[in-house]
PDB file of N, CA and C in Angstrom:
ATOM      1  N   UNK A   1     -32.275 -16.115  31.419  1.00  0.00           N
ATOM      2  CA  UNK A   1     -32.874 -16.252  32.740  1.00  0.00           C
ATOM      3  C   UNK A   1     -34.327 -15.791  32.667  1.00  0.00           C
ATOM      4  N   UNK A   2     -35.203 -16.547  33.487  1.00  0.00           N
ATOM      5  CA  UNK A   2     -36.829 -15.837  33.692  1.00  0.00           C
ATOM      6  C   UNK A   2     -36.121 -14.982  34.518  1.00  0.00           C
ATOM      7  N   UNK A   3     -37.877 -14.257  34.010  1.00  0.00           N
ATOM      8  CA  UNK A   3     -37.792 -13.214  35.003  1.00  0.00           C
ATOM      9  C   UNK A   3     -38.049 -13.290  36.672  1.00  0.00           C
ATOM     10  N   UNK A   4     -38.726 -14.667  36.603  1.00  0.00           N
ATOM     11  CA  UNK A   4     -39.122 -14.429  38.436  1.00  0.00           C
ATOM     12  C   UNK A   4     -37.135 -15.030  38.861  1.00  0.00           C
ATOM     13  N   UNK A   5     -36.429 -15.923  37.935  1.00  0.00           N
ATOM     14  CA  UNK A   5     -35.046 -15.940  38.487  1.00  0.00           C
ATOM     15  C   UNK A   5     -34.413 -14.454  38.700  1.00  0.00           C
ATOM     16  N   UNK A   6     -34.420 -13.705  37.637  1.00  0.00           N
ATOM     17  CA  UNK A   6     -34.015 -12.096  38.051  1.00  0.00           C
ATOM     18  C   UNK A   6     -34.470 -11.424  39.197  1.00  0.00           C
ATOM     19  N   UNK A   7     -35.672 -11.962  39.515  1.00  0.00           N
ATOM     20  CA  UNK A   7     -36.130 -11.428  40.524  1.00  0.00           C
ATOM     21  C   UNK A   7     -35.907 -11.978  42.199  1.00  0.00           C
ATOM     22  N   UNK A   8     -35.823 -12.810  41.947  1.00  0.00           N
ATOM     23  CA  UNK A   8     -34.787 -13.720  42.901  1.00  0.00           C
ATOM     24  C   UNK A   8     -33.742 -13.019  43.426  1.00  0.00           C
ATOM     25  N   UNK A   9     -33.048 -13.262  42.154  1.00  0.00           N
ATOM     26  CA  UNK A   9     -31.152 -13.077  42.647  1.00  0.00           C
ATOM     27  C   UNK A   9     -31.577 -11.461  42.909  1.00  0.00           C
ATOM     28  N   UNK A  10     -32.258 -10.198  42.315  1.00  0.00           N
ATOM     29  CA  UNK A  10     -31.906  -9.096  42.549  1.00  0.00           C
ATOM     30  C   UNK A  10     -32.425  -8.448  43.970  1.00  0.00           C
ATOM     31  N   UNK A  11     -33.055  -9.350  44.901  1.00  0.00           N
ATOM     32  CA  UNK A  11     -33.905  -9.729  45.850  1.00  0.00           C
ATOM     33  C   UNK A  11     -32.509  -9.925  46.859  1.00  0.00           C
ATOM     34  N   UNK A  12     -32.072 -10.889  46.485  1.00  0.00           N
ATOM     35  CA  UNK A  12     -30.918 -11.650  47.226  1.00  0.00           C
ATOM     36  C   UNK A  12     -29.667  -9.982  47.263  1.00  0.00           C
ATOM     37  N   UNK A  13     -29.391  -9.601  46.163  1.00  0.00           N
ATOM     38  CA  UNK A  13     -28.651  -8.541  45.812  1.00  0.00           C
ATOM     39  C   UNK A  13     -28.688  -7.807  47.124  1.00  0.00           C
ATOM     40  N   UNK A  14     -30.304  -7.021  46.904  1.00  0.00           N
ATOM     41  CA  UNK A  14     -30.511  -6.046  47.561  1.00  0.00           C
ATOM     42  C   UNK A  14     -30.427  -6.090  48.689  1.00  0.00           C
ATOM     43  N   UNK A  15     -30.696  -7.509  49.911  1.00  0.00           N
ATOM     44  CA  UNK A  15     -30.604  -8.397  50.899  1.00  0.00           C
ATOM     45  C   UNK A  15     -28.952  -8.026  51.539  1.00  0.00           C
ATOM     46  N   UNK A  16     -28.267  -8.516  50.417  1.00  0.00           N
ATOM     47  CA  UNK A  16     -27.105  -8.294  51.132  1.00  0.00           C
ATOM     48  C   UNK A  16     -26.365  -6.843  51.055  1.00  0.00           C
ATOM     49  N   UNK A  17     -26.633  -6.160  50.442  1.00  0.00           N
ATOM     50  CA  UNK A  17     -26.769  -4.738  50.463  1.00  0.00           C
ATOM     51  C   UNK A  17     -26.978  -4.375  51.329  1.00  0.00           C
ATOM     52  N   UNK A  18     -28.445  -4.067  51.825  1.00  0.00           N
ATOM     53  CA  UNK A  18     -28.475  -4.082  53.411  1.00  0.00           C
ATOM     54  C   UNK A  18     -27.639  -4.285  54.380  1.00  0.00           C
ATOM     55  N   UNK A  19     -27.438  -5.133  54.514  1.00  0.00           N
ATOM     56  CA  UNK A  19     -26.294  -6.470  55.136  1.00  0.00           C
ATOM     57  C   UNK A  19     -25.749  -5.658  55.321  1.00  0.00           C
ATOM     58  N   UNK A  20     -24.575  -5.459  54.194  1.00  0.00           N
ATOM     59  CA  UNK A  20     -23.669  -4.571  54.680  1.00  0.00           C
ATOM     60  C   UNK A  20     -23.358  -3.090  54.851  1.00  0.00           C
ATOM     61  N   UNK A  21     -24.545  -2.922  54.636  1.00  0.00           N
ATOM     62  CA  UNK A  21     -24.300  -1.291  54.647  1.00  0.00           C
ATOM     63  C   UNK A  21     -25.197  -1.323  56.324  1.00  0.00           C
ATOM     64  N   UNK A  22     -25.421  -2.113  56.998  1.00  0.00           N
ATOM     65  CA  UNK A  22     -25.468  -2.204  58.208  1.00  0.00           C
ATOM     66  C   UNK A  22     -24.703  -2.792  59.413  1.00  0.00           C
ATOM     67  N   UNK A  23     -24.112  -2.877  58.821  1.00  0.00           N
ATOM     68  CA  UNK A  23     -22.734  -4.073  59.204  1.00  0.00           C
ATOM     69  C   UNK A  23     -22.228  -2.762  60.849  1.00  0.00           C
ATOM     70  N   UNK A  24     -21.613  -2.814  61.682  1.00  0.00           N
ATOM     71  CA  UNK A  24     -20.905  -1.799  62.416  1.00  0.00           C
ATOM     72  C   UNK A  24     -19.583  -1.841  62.432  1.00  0.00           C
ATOM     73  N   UNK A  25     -19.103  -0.507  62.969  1.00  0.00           N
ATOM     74  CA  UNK A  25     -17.987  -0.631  62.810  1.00  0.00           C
ATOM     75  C   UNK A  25     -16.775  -1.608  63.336  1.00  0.00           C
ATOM     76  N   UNK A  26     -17.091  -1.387  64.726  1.00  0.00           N
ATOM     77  CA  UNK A  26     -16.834  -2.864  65.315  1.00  0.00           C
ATOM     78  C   UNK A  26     -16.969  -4.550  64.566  1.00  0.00           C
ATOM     79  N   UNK A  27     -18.245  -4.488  64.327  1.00  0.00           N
ATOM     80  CA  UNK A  27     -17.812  -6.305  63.575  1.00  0.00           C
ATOM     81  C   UNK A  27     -17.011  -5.274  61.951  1.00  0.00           C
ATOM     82  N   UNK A  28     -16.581  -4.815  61.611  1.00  0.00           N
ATOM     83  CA  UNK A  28     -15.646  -4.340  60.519  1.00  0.00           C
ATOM     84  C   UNK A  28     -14.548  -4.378  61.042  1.00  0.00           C
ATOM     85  N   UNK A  29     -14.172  -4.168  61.896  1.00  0.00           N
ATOM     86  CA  UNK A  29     -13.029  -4.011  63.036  1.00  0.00           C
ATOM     87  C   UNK A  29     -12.817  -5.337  63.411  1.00  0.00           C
ATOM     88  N   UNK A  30     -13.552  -6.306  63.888  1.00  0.00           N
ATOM     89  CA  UNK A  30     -13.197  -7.851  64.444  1.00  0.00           C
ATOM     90  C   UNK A  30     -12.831  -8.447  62.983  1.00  0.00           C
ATOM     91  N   UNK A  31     -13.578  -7.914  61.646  1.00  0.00           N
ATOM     92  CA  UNK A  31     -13.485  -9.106  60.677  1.00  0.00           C
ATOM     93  C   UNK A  31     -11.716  -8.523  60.079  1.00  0.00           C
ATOM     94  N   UNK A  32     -11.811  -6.993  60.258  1.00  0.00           N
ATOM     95  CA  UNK A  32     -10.075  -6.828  59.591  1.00  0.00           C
ATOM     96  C   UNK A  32      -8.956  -7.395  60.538  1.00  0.00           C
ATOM     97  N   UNK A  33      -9.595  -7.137  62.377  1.00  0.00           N
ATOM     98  CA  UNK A  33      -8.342  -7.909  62.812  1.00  0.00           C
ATOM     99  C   UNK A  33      -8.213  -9.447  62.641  1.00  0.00           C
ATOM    100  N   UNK A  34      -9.623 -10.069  62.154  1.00  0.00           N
ATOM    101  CA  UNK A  34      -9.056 -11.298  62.255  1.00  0.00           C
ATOM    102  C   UNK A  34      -8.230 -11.963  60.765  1.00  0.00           C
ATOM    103  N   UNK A  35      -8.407 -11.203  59.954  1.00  0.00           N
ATOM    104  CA  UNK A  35      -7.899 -11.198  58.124  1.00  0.00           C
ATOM    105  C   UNK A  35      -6.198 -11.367  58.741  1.00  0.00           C
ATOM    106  N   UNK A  36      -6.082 -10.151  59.519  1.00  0.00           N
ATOM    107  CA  UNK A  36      -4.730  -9.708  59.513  1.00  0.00           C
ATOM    108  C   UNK A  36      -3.521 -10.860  60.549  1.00  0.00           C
ATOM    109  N   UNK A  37      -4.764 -11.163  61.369  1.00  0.00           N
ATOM    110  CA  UNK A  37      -4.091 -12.247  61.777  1.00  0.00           C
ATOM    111  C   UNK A  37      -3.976 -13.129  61.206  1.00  0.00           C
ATOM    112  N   UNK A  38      -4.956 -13.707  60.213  1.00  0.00           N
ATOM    113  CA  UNK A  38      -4.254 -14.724  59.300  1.00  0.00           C
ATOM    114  C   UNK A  38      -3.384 -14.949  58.262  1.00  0.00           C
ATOM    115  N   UNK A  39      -3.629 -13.367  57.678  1.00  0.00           N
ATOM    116  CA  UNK A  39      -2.330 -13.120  57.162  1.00  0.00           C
ATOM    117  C   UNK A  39      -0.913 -13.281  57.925  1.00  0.00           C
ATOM    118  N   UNK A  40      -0.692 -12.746  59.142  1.00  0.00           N
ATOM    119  CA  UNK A  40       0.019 -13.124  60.135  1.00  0.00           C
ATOM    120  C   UNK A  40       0.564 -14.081  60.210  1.00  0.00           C
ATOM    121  N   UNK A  41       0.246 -15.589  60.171  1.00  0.00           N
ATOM    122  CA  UNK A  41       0.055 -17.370  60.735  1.00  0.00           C
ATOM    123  C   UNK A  41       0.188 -18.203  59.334  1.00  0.00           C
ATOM    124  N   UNK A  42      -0.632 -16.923  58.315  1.00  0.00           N
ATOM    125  CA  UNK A  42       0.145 -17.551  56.930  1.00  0.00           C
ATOM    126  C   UNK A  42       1.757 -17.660  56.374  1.00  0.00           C
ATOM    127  N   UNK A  43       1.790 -16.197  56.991  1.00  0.00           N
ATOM    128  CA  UNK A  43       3.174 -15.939  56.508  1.00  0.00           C
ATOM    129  C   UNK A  43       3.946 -17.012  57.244  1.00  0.00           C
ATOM    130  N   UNK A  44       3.843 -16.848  59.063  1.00  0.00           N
ATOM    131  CA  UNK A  44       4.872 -17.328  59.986  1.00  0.00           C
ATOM    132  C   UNK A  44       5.197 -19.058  58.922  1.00  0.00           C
ATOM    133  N   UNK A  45       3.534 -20.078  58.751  1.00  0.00           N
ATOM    134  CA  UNK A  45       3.617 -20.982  57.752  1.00  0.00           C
ATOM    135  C   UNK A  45       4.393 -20.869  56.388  1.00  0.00           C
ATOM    136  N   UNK A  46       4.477 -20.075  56.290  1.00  0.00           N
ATOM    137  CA  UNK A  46       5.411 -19.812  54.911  1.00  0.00           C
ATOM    138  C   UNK A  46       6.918 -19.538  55.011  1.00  0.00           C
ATOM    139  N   UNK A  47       6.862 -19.257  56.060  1.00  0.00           N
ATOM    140  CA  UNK A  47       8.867 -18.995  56.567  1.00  0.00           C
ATOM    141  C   UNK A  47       8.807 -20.598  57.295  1.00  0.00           C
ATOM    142  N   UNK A  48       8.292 -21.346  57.797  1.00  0.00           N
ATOM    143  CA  UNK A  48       8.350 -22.584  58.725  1.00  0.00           C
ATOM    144  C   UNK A  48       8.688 -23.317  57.744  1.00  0.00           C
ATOM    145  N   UNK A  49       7.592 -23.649  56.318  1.00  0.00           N
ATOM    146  CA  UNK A  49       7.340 -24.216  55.241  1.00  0.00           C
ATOM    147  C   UNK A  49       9.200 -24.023  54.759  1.00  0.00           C
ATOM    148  N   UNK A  50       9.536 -23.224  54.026  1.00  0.00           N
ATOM    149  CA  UNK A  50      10.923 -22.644  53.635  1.00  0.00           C
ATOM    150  C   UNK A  50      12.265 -22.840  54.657  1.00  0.00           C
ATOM    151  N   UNK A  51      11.888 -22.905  56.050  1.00  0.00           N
ATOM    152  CA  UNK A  51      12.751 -23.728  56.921  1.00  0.00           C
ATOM    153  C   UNK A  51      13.375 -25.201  56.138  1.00  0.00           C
ATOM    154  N   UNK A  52      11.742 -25.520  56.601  1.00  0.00           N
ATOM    155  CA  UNK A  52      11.805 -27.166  56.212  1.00  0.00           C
ATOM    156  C   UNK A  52      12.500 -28.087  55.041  1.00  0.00           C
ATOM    157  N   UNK A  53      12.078 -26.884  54.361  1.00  0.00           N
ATOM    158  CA  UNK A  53      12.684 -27.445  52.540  1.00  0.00           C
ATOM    159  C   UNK A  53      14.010 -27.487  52.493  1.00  0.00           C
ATOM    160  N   UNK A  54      14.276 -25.843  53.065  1.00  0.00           N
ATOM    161  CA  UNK A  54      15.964 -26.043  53.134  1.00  0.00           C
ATOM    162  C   UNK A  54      16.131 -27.027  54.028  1.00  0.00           C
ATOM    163  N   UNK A  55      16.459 -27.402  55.269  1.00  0.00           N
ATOM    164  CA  UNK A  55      16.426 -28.697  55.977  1.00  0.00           C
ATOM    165  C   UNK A  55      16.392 -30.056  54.994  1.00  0.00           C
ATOM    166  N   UNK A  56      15.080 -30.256  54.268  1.00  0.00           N
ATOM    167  CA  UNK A  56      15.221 -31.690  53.719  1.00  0.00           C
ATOM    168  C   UNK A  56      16.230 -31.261  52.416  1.00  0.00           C
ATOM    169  N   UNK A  57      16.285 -30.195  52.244  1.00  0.00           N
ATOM    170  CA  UNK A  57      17.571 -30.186  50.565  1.00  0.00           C
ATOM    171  C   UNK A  57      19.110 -30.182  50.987  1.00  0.00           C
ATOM    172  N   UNK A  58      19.250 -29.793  52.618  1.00  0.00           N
ATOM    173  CA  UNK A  58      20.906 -29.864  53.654  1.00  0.00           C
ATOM    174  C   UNK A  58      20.434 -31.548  53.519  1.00  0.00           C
ATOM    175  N   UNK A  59      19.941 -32.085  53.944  1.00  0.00           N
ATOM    176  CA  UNK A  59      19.451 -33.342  54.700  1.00  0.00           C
ATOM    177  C   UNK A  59      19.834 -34.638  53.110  1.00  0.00           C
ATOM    178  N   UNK A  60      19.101 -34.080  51.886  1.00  0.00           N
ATOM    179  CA  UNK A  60      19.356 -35.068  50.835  1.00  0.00           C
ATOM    180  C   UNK A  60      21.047 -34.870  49.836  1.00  0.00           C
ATOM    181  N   UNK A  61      21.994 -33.532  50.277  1.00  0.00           N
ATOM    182  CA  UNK A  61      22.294 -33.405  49.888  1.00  0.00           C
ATOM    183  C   UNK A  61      23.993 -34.096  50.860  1.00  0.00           C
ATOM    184  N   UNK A  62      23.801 -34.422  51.957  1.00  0.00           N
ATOM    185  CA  UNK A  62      24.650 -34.868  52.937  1.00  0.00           C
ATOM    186  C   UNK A  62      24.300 -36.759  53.179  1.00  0.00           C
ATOM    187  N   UNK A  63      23.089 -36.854  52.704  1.00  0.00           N
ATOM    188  CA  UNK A  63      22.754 -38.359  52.214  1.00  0.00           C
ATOM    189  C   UNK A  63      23.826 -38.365  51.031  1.00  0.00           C
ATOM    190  N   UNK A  64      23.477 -37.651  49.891  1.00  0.00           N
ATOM    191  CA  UNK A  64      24.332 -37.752  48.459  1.00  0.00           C
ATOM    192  C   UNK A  64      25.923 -38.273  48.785  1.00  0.00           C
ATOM    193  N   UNK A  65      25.975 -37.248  49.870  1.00  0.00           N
ATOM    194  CA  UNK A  65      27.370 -37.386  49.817  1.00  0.00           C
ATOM    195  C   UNK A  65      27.669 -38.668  50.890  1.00  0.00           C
ATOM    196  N   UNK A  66      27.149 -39.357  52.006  1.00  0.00           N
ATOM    197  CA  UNK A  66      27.443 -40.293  52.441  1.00  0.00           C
ATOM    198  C   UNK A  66      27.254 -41.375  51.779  1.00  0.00           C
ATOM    199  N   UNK A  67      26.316 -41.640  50.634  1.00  0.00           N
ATOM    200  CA  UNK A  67      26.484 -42.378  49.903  1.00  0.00           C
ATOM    201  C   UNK A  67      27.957 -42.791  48.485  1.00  0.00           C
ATOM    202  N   UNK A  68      28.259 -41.432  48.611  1.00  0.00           N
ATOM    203  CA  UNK A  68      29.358 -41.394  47.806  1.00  0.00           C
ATOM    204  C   UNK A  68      30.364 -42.011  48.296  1.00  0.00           C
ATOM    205  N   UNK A  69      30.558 -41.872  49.441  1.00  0.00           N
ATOM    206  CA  UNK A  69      31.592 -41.875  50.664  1.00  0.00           C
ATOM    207  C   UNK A  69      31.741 -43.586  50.831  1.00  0.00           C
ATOM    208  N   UNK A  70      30.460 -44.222  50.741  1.00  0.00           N
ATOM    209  CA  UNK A  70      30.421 -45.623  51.170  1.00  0.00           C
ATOM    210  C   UNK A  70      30.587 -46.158  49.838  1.00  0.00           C
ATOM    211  N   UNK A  71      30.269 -46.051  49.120  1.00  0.00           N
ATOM    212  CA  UNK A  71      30.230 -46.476  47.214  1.00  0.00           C
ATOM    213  C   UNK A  71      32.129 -45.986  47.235  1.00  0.00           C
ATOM    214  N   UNK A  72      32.637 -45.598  47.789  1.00  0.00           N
ATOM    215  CA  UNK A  72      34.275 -45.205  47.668  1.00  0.00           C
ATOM    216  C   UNK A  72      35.007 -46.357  48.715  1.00  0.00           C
ATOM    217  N   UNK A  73      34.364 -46.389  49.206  1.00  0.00           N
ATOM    218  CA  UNK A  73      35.118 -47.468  51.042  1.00  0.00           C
ATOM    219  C   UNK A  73      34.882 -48.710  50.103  1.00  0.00           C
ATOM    220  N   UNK A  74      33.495 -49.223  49.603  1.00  0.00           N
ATOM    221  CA  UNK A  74      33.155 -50.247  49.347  1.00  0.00           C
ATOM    222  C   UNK A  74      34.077 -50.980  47.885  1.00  0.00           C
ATOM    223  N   UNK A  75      34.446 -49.859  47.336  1.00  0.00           N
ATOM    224  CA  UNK A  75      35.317 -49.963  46.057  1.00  0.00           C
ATOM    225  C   UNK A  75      36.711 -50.540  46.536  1.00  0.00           C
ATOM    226  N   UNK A  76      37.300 -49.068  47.485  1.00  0.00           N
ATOM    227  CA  UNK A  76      38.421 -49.667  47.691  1.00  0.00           C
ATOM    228  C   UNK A  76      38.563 -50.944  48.984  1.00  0.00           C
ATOM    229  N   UNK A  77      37.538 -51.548  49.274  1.00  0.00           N
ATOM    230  CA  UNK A  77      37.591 -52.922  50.316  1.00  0.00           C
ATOM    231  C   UNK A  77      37.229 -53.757  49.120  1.00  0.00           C
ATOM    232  N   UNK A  78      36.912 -53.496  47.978  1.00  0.00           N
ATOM    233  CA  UNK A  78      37.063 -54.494  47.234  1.00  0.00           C
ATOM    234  C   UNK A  78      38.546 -54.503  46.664  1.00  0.00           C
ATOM    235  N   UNK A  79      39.133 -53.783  46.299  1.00  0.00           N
ATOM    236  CA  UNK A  79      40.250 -53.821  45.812  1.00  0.00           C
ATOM    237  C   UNK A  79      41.593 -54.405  46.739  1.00  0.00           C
ATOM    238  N   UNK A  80      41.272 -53.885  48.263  1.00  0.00           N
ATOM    239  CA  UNK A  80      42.086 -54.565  49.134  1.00  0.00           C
ATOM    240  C   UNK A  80      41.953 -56.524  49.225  1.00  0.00           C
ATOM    241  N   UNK A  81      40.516 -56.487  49.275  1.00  0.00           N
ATOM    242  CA  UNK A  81      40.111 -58.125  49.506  1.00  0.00           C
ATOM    243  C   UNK A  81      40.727 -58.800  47.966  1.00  0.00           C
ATOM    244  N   UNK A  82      40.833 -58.119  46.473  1.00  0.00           N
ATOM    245  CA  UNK A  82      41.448 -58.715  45.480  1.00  0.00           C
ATOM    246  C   UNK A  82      42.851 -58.907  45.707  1.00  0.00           C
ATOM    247  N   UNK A  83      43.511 -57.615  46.456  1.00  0.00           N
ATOM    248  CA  UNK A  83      44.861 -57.755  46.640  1.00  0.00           C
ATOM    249  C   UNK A  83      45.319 -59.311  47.467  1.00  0.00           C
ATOM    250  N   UNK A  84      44.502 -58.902  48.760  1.00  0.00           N
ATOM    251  CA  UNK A  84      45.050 -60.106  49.169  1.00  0.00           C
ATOM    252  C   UNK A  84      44.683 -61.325  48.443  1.00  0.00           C
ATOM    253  N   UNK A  85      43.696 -61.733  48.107  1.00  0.00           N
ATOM    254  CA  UNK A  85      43.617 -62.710  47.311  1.00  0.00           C
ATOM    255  C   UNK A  85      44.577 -63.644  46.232  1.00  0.00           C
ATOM    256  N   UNK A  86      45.133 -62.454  45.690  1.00  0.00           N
ATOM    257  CA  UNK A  86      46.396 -62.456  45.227  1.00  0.00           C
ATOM    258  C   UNK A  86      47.561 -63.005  45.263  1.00  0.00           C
ATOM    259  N   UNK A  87      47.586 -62.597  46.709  1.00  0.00           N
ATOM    260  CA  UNK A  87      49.124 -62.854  47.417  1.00  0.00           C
ATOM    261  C   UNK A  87      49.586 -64.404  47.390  1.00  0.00           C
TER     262      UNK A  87
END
C-alpha cells in the first residue's frame, strides 16, 4: 500500500473511532433492543420454518401411502376384471 492509501484508511479508522466512542447510551440501547428483536422474529422463523417441514414430510409421507393404497385397488380390479373375463 502507498502511503497516502495508509493514510486514508487510518483517517477513516480514527473517524469511526470517534463515532463510536461518541455514540450514547440510548442509541446503544435502541441498536441492542432492536438486535434482540431480531433475534426474536428469527427464531419465531425458525420454529414456523420446522413447522412447515414437518407438515410437508406428514403431507409426502400420507401421499406415499395413498399411492400405495391405489397401486393395491388398481392391482386387485385388475385381477377381478381377468376373473371375470374368464368365466
Amino acid at each position: 500500500m502507498t502511503l497516502k492509501t495508509t493514510l486514508k484508511m487510518s483517517a477513516a479508522a480514527a473517524s469511526l473511532a470517534i463515532l463510536a466512542g461518541c455514540a450514547s447510551t440510548s442509541a446503544l440501547e435502541e441498536v441492542r433492543t432492536t438486535a434482540e428483536s431480531a433475534q426474536a422474529d428469527a427464531a419465531e422463523a425458525r420454529s414456523t420454518a420446522s413447522q412447515a417441514l414437518n407438515t410437508a414430510k406428514q403431507a409426502q409421507r400420507d401421499a406415499r401411502a395413498a399411492l400405495q393404497m391405489s397401486e393395491k385397488n388398481r392391482q386387485e380390479m385388475n385381477r377381478m376384471f381377468e376373473r371375470s373375463m374368464q368365466k
